[in-house]
Protein backbone atom coordinates (compact mmCIF):
# COMPACT_ATOMS: atom_id res chain seq x y z
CA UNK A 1 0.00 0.00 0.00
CA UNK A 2 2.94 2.59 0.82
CA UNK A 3 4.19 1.29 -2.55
CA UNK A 4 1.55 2.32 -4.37
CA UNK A 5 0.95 5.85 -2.38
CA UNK A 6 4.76 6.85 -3.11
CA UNK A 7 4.21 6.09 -6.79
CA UNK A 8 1.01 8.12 -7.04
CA UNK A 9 2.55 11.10 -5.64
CA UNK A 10 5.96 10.54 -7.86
CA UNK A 11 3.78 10.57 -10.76
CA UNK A 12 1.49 13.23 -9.78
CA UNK A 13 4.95 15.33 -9.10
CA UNK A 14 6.25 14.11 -12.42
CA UNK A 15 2.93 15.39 -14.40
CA UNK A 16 3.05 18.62 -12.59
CA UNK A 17 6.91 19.22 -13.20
CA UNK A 18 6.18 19.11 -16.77
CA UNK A 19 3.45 21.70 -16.80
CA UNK A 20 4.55 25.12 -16.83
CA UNK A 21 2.65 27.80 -14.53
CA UNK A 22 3.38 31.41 -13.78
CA UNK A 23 4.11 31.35 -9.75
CA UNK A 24 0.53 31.23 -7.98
CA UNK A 25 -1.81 31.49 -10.90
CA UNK A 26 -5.14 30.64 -11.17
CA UNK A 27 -4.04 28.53 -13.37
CA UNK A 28 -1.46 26.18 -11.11
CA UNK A 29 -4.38 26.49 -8.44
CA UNK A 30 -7.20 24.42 -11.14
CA UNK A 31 -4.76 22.36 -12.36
CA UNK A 32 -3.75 20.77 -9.00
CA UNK A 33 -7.49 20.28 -7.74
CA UNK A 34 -8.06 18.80 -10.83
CA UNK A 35 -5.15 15.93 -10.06
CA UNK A 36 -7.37 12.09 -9.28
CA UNK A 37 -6.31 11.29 -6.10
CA UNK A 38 -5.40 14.46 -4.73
CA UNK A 39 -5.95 13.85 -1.01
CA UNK A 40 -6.21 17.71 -0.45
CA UNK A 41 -7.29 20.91 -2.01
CA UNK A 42 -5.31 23.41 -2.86
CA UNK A 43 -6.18 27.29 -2.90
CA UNK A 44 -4.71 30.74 -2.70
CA UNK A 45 -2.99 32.25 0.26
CA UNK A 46 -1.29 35.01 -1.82
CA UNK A 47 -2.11 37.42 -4.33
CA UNK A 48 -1.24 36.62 -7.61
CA UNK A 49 1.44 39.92 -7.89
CA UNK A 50 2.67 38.90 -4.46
CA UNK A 51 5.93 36.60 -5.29
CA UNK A 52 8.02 38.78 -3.75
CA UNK A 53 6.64 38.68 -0.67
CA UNK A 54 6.09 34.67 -0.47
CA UNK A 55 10.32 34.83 -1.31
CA UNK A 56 10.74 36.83 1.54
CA UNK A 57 8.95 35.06 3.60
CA UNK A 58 10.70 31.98 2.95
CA UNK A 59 13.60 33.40 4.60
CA UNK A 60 16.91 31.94 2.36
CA UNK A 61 18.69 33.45 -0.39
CA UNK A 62 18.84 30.37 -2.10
CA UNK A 63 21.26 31.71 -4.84
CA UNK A 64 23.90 33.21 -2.15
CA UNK A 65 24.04 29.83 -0.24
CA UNK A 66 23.55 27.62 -3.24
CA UNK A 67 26.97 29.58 -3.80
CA UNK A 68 28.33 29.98 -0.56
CA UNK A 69 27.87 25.86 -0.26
CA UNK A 70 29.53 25.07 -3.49
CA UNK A 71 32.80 27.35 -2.38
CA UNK A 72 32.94 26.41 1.40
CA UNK A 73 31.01 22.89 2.46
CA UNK A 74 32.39 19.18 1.39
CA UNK A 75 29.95 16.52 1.95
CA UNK A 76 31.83 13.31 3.55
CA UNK A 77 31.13 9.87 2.58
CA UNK A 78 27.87 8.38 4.57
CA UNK A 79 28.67 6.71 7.21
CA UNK A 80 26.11 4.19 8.16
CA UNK A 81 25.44 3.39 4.47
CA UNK A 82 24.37 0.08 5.26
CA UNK A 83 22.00 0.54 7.80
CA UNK A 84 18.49 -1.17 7.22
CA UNK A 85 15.93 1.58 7.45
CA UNK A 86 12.16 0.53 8.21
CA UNK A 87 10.13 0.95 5.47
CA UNK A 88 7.56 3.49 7.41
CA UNK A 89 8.20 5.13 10.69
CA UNK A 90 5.21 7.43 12.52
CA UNK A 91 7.14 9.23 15.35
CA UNK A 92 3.20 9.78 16.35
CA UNK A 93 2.86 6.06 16.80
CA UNK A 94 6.28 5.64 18.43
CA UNK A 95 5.73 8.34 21.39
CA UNK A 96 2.24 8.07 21.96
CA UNK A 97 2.22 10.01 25.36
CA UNK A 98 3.85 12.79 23.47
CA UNK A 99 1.35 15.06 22.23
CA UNK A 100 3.27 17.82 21.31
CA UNK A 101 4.53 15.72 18.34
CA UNK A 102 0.90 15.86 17.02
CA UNK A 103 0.68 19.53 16.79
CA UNK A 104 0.73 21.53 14.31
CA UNK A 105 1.17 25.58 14.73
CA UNK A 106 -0.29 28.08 12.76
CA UNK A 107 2.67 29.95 11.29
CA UNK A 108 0.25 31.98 9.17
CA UNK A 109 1.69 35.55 7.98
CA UNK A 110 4.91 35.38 10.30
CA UNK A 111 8.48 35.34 8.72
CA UNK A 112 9.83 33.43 11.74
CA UNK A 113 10.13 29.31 10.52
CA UNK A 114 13.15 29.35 12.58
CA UNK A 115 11.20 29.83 16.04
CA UNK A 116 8.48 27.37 14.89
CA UNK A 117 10.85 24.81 13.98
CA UNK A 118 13.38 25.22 16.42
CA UNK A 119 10.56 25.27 19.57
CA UNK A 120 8.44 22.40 17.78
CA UNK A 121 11.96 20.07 17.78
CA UNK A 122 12.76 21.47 21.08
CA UNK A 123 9.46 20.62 22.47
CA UNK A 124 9.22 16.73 20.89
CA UNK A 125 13.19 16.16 22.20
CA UNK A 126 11.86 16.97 25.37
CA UNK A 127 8.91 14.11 25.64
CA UNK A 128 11.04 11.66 23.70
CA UNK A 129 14.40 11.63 25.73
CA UNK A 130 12.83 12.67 29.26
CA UNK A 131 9.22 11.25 28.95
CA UNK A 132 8.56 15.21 30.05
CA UNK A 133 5.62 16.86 27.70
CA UNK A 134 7.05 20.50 27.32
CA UNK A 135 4.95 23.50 25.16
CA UNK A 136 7.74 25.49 24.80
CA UNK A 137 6.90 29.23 23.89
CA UNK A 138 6.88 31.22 20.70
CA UNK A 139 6.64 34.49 22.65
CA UNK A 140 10.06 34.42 23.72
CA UNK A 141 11.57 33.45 20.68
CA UNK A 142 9.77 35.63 18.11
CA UNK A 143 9.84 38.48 20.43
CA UNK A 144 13.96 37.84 20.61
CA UNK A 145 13.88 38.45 16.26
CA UNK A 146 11.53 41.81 16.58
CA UNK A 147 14.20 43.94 15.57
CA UNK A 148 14.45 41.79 12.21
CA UNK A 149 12.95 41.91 9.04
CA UNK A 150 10.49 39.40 8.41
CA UNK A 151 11.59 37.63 12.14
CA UNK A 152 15.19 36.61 10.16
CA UNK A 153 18.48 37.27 12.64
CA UNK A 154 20.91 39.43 11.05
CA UNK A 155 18.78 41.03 8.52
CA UNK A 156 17.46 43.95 11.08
C-alpha cells in the first residue's frame, strides 16, 4: 500500500513538473485540484502579484548559499550506508504520550520558521528523551527576532 501511495505522488509530481505555470496562478491552483487522487485541495494564500513577498517570507537566499555551499562545504562519505531503514516510521505512533509531536502551529503571515521549527523540535526532544511533555513558547523566541525583518536574525 505505501508502494503504491509513493508512486502516485511521484507521478502526480512528475505530471506537474512538466506543466509550466506562472508562480501562484489561477491557473497552477485548477490544475492541482483537478489531479485524481489528490488527497487535499489546494487554494490561494497570496495574491497573484505577491511573489516577492512569499520569497521573503521563505527566509533563504537560495542563490547566495547555493553559492556559498559550493565554495565552502564538502559533503563526507555516509557513514552508516548500510543501515536497514524501516520501510515506514510514525514518530506519532512511536511516542504516543507525546502530544506535542501531534501539533501543528499556525505559522500563518509570520516570517519566523526558525522559532516554529526550532521550539516544535525542542518541544518533541523533550517528551522523547525525558518522557517530560514541554509546550515550549513562541513568545520568547519571536519576540527575541523583533528587531528583524520578516523575524530573520541578522537582517534587522
Amino acid at each position: 500500500m505505501h508502494l503504491l501511495s509513493a508512486l502516485s505522488v511521484a507521478a502526480i509530481f512528475a505530471v506537474a513538473a512538466s506543466v509550466d505555470f506562472a508562480p501562484l496562478s489561477d491557473a497552477e491552483i485548477e490544475y492541482i485540484n483537478s489531479l485524481e487522487g489528490n488527497t487535499w485541495k489546494a487554494g490561494r494564500n497570496f495574491d497573484v502579484n505577491d511573489f516577492e513577498r512569499v520569497k521573503a517570507l521563505l527566509g533563504v537566499d537560495l542563490e547566495a548559499n547555493t553559492l556559498y555551499n559550493r565554495l565552502h562545504l564538502s559533503y563526507p562519505e555516509l557513514l552508516y550506508s548500510k543501515v536497514d531503514l524501516p520501510a515506514t516510521f510514525d514518530a506519532r505512533e512511536n511516542w504516543p504520550k507525546c502530544a506535542t509531536i501531534k501539533d501543528i502551529r499556525d505559522q500563518s503571515n509570520c516570517g519566523s520558521c526558525w522559532a516554529f521549527g526550532s521550539v516544535e523540535a525542542q518541544s518533541d526532544r523533550h517528551c522523547t528523551l525525558e518522557g517530560v511533555t514541554v509546550r515550549l513558547s513562541l513568545r520568547g523566541c519571536i519576540g527575541a527576532a523583533a528587531k528583524t525583518v520578516s523575524g530573520i536574525p541578522g537582517q534587522g
